[in-house]
Every structure is written in structure tokens, then in C-alpha cells.
N, C-alpha and C. Protein backbone atom coordinates (compact mmCIF):
# COMPACT_ATOMS: atom_id res chain seq x y z
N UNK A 1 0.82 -1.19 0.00
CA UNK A 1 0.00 0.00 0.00
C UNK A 1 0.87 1.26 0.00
N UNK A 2 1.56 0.99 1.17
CA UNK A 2 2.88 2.42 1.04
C UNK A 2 3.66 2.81 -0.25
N UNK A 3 3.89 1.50 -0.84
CA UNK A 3 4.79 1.59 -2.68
C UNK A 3 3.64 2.36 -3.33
N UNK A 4 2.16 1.41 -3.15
CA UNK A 4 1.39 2.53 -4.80
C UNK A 4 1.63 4.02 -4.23
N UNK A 5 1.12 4.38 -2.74
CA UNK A 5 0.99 5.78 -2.70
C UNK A 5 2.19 6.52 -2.92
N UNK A 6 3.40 5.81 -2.61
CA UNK A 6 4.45 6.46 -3.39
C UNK A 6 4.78 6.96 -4.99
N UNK A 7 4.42 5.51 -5.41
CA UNK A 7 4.44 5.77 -7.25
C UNK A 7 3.55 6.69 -7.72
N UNK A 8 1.91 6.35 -6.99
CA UNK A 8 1.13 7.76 -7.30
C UNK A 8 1.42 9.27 -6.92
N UNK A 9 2.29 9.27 -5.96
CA UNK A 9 3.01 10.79 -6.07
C UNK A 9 3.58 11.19 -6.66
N UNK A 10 4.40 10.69 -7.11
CA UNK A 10 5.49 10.79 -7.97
C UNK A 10 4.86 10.49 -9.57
N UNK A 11 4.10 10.13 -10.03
CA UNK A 11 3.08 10.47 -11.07
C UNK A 11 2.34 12.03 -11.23
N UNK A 12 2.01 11.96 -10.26
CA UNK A 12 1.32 13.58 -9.62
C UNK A 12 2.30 14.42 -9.61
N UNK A 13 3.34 14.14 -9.45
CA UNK A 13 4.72 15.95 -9.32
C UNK A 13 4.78 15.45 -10.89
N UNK A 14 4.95 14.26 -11.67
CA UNK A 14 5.71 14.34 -12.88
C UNK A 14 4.65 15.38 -13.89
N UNK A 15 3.37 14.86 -13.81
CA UNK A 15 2.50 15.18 -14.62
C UNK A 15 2.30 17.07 -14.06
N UNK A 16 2.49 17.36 -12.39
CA UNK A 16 2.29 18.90 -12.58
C UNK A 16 3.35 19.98 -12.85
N UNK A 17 4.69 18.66 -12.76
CA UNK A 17 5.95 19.44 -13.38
C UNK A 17 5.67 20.07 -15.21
N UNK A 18 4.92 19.34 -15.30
CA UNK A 18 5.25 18.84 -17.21
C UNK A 18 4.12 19.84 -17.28
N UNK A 19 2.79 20.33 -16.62
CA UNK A 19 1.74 21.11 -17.12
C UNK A 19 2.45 22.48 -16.64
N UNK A 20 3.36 22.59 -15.40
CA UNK A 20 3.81 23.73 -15.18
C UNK A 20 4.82 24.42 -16.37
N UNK A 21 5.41 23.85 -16.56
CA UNK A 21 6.50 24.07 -17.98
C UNK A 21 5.95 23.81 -19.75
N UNK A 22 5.01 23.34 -19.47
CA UNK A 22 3.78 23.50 -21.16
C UNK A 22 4.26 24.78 -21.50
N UNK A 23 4.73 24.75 -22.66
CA UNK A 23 4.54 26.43 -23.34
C UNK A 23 5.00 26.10 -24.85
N UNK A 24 4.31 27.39 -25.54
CA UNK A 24 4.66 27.26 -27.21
C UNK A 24 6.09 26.86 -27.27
N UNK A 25 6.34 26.26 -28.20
CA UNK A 25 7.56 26.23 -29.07
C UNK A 25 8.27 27.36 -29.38
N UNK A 26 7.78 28.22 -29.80
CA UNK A 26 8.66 29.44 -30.82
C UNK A 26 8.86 30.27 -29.16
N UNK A 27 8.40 30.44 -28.00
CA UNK A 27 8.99 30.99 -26.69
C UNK A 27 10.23 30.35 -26.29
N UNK A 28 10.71 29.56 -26.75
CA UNK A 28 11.42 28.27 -26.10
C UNK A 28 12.62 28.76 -26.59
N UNK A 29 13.67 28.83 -25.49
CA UNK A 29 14.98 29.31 -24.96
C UNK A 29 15.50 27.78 -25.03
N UNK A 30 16.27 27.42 -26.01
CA UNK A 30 17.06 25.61 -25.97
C UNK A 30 18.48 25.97 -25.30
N UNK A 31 18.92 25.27 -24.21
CA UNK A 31 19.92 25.35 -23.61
C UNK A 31 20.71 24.11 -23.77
N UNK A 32 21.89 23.81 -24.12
CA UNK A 32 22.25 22.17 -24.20
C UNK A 32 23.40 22.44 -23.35
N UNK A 33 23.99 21.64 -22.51
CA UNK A 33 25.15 21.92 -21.59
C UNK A 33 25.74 20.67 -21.31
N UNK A 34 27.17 20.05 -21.16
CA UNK A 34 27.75 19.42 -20.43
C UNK A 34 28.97 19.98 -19.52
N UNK A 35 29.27 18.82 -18.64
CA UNK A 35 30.00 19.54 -17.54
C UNK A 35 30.36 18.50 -16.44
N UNK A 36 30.64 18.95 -15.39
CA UNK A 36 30.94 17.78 -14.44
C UNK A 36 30.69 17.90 -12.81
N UNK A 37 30.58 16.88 -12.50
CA UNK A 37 29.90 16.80 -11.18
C UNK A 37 30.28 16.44 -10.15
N UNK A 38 30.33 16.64 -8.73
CA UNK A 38 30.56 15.77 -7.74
C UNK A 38 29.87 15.77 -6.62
N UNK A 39 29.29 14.64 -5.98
CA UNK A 39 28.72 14.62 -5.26
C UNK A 39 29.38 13.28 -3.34
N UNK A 40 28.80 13.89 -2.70
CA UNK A 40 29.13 13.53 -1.29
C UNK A 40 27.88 12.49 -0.77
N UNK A 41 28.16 11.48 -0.73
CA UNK A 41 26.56 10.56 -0.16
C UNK A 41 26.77 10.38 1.78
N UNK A 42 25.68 10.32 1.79
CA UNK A 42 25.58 9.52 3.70
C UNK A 42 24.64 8.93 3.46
N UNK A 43 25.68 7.51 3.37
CA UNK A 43 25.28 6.19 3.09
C UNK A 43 24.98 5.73 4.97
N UNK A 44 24.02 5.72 5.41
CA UNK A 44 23.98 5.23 6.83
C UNK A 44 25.38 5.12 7.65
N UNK A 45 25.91 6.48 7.58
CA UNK A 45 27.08 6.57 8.76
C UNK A 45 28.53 6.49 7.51
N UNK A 46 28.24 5.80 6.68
CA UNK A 46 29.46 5.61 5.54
C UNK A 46 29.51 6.45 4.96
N UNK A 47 30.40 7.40 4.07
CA UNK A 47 30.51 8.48 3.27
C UNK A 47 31.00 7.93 2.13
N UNK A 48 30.68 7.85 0.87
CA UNK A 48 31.33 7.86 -0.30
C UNK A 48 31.12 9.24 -0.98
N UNK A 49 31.85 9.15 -1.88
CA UNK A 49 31.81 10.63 -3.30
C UNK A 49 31.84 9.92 -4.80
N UNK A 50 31.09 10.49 -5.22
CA UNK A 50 30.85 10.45 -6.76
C UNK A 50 31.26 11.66 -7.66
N UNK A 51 31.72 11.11 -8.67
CA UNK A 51 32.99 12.14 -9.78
C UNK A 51 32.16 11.65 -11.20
N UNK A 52 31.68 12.39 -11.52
CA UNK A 52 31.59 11.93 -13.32
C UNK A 52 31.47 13.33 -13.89
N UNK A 53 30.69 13.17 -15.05
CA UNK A 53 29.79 13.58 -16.26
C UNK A 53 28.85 13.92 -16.32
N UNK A 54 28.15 15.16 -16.53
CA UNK A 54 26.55 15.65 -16.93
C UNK A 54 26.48 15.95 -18.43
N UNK A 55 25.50 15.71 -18.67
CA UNK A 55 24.40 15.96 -19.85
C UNK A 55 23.56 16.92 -19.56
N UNK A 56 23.01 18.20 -19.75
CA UNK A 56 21.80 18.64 -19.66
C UNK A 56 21.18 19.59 -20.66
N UNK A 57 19.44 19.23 -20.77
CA UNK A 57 18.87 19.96 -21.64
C UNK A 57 18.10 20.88 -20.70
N UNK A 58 17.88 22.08 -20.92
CA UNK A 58 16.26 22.98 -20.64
C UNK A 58 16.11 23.68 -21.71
N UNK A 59 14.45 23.91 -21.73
CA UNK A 59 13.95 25.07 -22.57
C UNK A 59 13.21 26.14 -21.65
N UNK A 60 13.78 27.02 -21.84
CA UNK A 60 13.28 28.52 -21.02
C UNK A 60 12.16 29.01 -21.66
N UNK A 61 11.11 29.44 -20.67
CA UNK A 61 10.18 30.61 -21.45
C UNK A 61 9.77 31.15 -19.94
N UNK A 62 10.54 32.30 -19.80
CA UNK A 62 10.01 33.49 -18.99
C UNK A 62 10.88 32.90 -17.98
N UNK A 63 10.29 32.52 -16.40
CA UNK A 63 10.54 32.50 -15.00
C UNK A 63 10.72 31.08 -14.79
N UNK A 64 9.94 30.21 -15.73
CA UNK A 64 9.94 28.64 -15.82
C UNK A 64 10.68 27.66 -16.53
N UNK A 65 11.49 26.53 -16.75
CA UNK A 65 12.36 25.94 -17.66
C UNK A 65 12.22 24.74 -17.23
N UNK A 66 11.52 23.83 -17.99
CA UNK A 66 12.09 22.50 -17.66
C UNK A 66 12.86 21.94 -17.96
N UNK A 67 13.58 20.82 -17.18
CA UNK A 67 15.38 20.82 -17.29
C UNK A 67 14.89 18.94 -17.22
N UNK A 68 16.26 18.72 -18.04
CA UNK A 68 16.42 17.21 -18.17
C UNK A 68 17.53 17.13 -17.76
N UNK A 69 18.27 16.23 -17.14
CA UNK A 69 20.10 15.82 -17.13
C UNK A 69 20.33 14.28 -16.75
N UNK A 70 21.06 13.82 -17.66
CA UNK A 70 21.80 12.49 -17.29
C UNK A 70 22.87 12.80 -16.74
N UNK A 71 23.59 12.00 -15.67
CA UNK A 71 24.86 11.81 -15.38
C UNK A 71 25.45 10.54 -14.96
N UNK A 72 26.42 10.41 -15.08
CA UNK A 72 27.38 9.28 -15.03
C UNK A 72 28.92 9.27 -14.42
N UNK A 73 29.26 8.27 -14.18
CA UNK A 73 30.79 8.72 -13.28
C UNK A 73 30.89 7.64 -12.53
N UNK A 74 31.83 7.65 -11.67
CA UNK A 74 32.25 6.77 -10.52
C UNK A 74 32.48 7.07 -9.09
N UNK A 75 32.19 5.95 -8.47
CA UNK A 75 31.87 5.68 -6.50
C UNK A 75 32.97 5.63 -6.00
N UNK A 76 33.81 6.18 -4.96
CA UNK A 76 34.52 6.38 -4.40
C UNK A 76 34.61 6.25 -3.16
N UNK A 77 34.61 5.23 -1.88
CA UNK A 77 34.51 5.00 -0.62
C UNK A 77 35.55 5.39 -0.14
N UNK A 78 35.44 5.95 1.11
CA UNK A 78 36.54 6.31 1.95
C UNK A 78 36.85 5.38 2.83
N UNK A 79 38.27 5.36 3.73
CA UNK A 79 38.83 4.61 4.85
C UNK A 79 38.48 3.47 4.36
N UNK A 80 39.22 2.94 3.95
CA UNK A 80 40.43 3.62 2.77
C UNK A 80 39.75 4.20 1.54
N UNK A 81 40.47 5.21 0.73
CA UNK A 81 40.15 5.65 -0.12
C UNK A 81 40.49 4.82 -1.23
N UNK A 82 39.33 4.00 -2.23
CA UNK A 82 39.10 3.34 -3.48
C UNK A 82 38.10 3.88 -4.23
N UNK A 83 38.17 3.32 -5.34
CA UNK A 83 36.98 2.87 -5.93
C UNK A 83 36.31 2.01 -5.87
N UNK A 84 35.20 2.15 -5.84
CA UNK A 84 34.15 0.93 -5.64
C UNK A 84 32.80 0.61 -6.60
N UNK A 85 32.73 1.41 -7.75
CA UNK A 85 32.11 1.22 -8.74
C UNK A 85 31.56 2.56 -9.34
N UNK A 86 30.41 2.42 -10.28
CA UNK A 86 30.39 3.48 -10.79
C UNK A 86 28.72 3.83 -10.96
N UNK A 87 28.37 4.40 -11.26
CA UNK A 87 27.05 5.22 -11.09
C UNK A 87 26.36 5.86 -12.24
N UNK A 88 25.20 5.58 -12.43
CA UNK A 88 24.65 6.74 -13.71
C UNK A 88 22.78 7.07 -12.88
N UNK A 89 22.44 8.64 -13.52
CA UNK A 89 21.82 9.15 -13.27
C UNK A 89 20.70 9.74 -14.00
N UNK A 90 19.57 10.17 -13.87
CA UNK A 90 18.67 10.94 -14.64
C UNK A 90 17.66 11.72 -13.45
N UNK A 91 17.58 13.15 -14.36
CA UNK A 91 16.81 13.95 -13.44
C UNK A 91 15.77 14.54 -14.15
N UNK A 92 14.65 14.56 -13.49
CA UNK A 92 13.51 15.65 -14.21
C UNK A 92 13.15 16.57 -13.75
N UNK A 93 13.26 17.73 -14.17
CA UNK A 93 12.50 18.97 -13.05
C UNK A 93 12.07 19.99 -13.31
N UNK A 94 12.15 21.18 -12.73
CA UNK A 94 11.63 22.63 -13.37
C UNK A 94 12.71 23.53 -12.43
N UNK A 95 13.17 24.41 -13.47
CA UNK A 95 13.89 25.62 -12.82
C UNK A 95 13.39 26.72 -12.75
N UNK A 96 13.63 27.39 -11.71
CA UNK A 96 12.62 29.39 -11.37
C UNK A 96 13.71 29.87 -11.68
N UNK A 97 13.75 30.90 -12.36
CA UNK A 97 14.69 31.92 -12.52
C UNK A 97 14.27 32.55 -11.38
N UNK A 98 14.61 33.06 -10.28
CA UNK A 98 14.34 33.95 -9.21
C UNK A 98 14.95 35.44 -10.05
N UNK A 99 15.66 35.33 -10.70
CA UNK A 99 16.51 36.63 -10.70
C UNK A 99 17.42 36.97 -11.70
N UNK A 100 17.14 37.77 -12.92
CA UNK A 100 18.10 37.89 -14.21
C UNK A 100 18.51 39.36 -14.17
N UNK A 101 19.84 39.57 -13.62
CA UNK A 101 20.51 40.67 -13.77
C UNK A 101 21.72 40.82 -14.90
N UNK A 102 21.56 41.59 -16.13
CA UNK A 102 22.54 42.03 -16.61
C UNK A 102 23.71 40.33 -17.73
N UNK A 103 22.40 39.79 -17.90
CA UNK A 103 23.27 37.96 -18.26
C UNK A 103 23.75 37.18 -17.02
N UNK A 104 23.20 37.71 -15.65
CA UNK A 104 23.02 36.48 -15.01
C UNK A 104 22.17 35.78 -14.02
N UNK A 105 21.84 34.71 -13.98
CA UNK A 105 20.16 34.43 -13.61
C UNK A 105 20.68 33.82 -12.31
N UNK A 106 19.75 33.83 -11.35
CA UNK A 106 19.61 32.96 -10.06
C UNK A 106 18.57 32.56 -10.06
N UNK A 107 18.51 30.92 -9.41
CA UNK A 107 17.21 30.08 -9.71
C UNK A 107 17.43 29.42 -9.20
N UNK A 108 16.40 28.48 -8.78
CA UNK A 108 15.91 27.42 -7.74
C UNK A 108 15.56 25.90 -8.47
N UNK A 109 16.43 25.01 -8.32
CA UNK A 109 15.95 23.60 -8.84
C UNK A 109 15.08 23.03 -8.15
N UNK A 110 14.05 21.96 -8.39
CA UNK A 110 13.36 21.47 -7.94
C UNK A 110 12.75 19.88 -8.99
N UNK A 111 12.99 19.19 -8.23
CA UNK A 111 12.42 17.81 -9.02
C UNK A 111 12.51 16.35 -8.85
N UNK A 112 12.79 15.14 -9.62
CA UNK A 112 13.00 13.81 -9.02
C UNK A 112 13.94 13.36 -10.03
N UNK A 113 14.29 12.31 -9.41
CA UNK A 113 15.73 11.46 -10.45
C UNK A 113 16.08 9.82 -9.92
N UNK A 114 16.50 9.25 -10.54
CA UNK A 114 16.88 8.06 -10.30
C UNK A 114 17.73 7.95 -11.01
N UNK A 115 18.54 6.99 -9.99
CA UNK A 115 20.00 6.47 -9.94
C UNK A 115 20.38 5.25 -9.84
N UNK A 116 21.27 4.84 -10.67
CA UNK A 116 21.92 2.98 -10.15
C UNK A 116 23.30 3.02 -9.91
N UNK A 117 23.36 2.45 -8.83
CA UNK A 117 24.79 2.14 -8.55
C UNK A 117 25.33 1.11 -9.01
N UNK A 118 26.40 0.87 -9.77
CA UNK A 118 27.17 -0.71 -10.08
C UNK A 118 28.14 -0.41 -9.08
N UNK A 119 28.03 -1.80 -8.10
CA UNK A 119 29.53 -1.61 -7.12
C UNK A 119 29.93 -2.98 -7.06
N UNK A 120 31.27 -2.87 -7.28
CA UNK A 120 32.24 -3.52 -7.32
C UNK A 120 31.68 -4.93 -6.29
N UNK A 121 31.76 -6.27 -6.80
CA UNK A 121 31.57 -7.47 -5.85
C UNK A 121 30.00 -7.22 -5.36
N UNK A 122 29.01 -6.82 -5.69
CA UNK A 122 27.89 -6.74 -5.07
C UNK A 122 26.32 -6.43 -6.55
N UNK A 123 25.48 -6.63 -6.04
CA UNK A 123 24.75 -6.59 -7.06
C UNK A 123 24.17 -4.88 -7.20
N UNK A 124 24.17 -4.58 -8.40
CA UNK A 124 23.64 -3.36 -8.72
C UNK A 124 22.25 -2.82 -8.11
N UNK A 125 22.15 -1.24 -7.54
CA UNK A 125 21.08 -1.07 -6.46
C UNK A 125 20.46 0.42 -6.99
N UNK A 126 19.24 0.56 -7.41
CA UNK A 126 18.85 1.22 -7.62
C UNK A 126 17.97 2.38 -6.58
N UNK A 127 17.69 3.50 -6.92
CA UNK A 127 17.14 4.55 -5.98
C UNK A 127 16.30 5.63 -6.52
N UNK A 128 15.09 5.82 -6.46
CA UNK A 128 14.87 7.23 -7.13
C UNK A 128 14.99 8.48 -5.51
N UNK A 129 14.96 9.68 -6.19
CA UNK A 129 15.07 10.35 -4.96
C UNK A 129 14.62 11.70 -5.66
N UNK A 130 14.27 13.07 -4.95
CA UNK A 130 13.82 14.38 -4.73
C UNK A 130 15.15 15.22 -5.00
N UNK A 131 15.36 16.30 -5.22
CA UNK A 131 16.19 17.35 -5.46
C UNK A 131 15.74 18.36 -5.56
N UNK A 132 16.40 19.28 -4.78
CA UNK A 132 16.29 20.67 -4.50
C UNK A 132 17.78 21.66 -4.51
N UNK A 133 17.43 23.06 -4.99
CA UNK A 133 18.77 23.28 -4.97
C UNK A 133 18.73 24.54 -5.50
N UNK A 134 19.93 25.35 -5.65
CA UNK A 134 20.23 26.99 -5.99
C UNK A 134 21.54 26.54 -7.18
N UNK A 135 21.16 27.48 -7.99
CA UNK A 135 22.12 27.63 -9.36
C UNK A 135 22.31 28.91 -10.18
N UNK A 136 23.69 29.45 -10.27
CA UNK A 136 23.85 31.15 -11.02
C UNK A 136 24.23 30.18 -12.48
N UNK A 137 23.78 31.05 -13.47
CA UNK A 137 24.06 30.77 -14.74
C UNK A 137 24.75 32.39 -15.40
N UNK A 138 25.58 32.35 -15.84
CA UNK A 138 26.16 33.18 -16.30
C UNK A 138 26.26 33.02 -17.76
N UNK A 139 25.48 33.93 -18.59
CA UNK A 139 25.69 33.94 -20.43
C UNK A 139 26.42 35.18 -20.81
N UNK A 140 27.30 34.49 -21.48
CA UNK A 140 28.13 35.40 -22.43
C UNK A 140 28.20 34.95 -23.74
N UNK A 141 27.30 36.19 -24.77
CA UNK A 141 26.96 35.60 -26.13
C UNK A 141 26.16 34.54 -25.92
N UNK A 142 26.91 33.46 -26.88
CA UNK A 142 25.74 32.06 -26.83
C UNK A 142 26.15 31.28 -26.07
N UNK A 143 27.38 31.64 -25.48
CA UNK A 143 27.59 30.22 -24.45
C UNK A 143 27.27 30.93 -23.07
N UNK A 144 27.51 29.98 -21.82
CA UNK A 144 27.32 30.26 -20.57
C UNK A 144 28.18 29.16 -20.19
N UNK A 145 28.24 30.04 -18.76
CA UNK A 145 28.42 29.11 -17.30
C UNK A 145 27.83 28.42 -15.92
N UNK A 146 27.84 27.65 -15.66
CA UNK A 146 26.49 27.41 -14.69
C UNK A 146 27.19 27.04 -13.56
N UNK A 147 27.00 27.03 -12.21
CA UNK A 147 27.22 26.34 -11.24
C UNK A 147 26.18 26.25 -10.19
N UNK A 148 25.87 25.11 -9.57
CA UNK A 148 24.60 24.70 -9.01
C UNK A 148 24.68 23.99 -8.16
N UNK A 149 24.30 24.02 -6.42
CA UNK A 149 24.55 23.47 -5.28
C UNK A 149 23.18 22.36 -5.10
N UNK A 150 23.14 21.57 -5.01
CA UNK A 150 21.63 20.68 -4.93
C UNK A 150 21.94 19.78 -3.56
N UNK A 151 20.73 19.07 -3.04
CA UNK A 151 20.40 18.34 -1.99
C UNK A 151 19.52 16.98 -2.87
N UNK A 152 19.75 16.15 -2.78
CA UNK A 152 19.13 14.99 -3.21
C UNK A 152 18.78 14.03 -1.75
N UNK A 153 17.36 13.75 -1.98
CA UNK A 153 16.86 13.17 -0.75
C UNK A 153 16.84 11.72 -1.18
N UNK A 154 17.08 10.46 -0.80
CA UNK A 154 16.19 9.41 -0.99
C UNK A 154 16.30 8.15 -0.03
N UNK A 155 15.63 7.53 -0.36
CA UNK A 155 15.34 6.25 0.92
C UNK A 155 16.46 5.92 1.08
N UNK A 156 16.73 5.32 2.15
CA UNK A 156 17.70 4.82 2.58
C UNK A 156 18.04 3.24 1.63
N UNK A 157 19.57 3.62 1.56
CA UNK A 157 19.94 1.99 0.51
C UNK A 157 20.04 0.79 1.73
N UNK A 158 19.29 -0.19 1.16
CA UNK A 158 18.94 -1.58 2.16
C UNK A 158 19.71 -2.45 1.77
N UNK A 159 20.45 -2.82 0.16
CA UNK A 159 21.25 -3.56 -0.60
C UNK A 159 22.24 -4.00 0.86
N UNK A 160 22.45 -5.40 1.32
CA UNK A 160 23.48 -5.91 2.61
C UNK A 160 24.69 -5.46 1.67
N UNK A 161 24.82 -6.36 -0.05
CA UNK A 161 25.94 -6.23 -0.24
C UNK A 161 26.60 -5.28 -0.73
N UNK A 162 26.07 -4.10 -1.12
CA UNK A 162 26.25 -2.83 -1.83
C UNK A 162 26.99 -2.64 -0.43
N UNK A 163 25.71 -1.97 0.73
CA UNK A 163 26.81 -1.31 1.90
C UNK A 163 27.58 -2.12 2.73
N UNK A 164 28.11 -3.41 1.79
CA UNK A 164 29.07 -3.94 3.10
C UNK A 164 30.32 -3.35 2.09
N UNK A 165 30.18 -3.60 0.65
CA UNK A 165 30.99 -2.77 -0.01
C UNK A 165 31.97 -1.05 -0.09
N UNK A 166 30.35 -0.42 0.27
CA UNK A 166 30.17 0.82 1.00
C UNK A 166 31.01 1.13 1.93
N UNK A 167 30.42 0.89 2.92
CA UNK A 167 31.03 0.85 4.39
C UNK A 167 32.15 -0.25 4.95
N UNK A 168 32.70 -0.70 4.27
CA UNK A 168 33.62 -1.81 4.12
C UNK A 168 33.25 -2.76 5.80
N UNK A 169 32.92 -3.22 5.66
CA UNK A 169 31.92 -4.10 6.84
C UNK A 169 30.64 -3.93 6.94
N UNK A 170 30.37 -3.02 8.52
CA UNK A 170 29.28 -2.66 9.03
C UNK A 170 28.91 -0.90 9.12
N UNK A 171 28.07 -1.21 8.36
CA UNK A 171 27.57 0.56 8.41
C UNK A 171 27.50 1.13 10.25
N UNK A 172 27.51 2.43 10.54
CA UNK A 172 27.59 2.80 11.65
C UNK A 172 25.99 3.49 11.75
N UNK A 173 25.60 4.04 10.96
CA UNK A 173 24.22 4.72 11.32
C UNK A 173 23.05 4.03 11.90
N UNK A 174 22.37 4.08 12.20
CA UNK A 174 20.94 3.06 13.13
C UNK A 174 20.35 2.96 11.93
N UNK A 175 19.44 1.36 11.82
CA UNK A 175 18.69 1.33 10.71
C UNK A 175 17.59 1.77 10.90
N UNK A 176 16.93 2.87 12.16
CA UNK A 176 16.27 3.28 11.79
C UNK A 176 16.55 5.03 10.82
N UNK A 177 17.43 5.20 10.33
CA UNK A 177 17.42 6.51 9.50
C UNK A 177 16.63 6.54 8.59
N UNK A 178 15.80 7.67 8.21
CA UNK A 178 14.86 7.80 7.67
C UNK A 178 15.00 8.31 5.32
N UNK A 179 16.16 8.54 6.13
CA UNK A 179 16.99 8.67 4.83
C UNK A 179 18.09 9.06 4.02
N UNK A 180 18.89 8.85 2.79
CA UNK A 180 19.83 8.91 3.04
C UNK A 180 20.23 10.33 1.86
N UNK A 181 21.33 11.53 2.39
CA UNK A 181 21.32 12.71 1.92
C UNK A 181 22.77 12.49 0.64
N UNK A 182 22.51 13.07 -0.26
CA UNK A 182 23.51 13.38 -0.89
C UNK A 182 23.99 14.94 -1.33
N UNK A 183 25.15 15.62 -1.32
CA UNK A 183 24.75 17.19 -1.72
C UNK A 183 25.83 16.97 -2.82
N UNK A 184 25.25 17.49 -3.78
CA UNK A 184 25.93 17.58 -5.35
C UNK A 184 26.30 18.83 -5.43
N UNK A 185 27.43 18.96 -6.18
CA UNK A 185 27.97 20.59 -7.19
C UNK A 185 28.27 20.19 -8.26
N UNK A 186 27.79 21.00 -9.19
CA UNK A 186 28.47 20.61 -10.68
C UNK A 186 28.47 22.34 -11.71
N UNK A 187 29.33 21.50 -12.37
CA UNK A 187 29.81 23.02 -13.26
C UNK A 187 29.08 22.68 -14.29
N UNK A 188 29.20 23.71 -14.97
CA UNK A 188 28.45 22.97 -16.58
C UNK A 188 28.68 24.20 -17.56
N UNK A 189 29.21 24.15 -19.07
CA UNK A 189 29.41 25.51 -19.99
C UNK A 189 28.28 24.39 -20.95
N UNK A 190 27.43 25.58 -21.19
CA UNK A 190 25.89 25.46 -21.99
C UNK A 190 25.97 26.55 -23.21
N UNK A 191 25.16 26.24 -24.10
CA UNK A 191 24.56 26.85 -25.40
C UNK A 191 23.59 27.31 -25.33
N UNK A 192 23.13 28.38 -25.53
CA UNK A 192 21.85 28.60 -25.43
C UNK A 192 21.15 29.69 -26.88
């Protein structure tokens, strides 16, 4: 019962993301950008970091943009510092321009994404999760610069063998945590 009402939410933000960002074609601001990313997880008491690759599309019209991005890269566990596999991503969302001064905008991310981890000796573990976040975009001419601080929320990973991988044994956090945080930065030079 708890899974449908989940999936039906997450139906409900997709479908009022997608009516919020509806707009003509010929308004439509095409932005294409790659760039790179890194992100910090709290894996139940374990810390890893993730290093890759972004992809991203939006189309602007006015205050609203809906934004697409894949990313990809690799898992990095600490104590000791390795690798431990690698990661790919997809996000859906809508961006606010809060603020366009002079070619450069401040804005607010907001949306959902899912992620799979491949880790090393363990079976591959998937996650969708929430994102929120602040981003300056800077245009000069047709290109730009972007940089963007985000919070990604999602359930806590249950995989034994992922976080024995993870946490190289025993995770330290209580299993009752309610969930597990990641905070991303990524750069990105876009077209627009």
C-alpha cells in the first residue's frame, strides 16, 4: 500500500511538473550543456563521493524551464580511499529563474531522479530520490556558465551487499534513518 501511494506521487509531481512548464515552441529558450559533477553521499554513517559527467537539456520561457540531465561517473569510498564502482543518473524537473541581472540568472531547482549504482563485488542497487537546490548561470553571447549546489533526498539503501561494499563491513548509522542525503555541485558551460 505504502509503494502505490508512493508511485502515485510521484506520477502527480511528474504530470504537474510537465503542465507547469507546457509552453509554445517558438517561446522556447534551448539550452544544451555538459560539464561535471561531484557529489558527497551519507550512506547510513558511511561516506562515499561520486565524480563523473553531466548531460543537460532545458527550454526557457520566462521565469519557468524545464530541465532534463543524465549523469554518469564513478563511487569512491573512503577509509580507505578506493573505488568501488560506478554510477549513472537521470533527473527531471523545473527551474525558477528567481533573478536575471545584466546575463546572469539565479534560480531554484526542484524535481525527481533516479540512480543505479554498479559496485564492485555486489549486485547493482537502484534509488529514485527528490532534489532541490540553488544555481547562477552566467551567459556570455551564446555560451554560458552554470554552477549549481543541490540536496538529493532518498530512501535509505537496504542492498546488505552494496553497503558492506560501501562501508567496508558494518555501516555505523541506526537502521532506523529515515533517509539517506547526498549534496551535489556541478559546473556545466551550456549553449543557449
Amino acid at each position: 500500500m505504502v509503494a502505490r501511494l508512493h508511485g502515485t506521487a510521484a506520477v502527480r509531481t511528474a504530470v504537474a511538473l510537465a503542465i507547469l512548464c507546457a509552453a509554445p515552441a517558438a517561446r522556447a529558450e534551448p539550452e544544451i550543456g555538459a560539464g561535471i559533477e561531484g557529489g558527497v553521499l551519507d550512506l547510513r554513517g558511511a561516506t562515499a563521493v561520486a565524480i563523473g559527467g553531466e548531460l543537460a537539456l532545458a527550454f526557457g520561457h520566462g521565469r519557468l524551464e524545464p530541465l532534463t540531465e543524465l549523469s554518469f561517473g564513478t563511487l569512491i569510498a573512503k577509509d580507505p580511499t578506493e573505488r568501488v564502482g560506478i554510477y549513472g543518473a537521470g533527473r527531471l524537473g523545473v527551474r525558477w529563474r528567481a533573478l536575471r541581472i545584466e546575463g546572469i540568472d539565479l534560480g531554484l531547482d526542484l524535481g525527481l531522479g533516479g540512480e543505479r549504482y554498479w559496485i564492485d563485488s555486489a549486485s547493482p542497487a537502484d534509488r529514485a530520490f527528490g532534489f532541490a537546490g540553488w544555481g547562477t548561470r552566467i551567459r556570455i553571447g551564446k555560451l554560458g556558465f552554470a554552477l549549481a549546489l543541490r540536496v538529493e533526498v532518498a530512501p535509505k539503501l537496504d542492498d546488505p551487499s552494496a553497503l558492506r561494499v560501501i562501508c567496508r563491513g558494518t555501516c555505523t548509522a541506526p537502521d532506523d534513518a529515515p533517509a539517506d542525503l547526498t549534496m551535489v555541485i556541478d559546473g556545466e558551460v551550456f549553449r543557449w
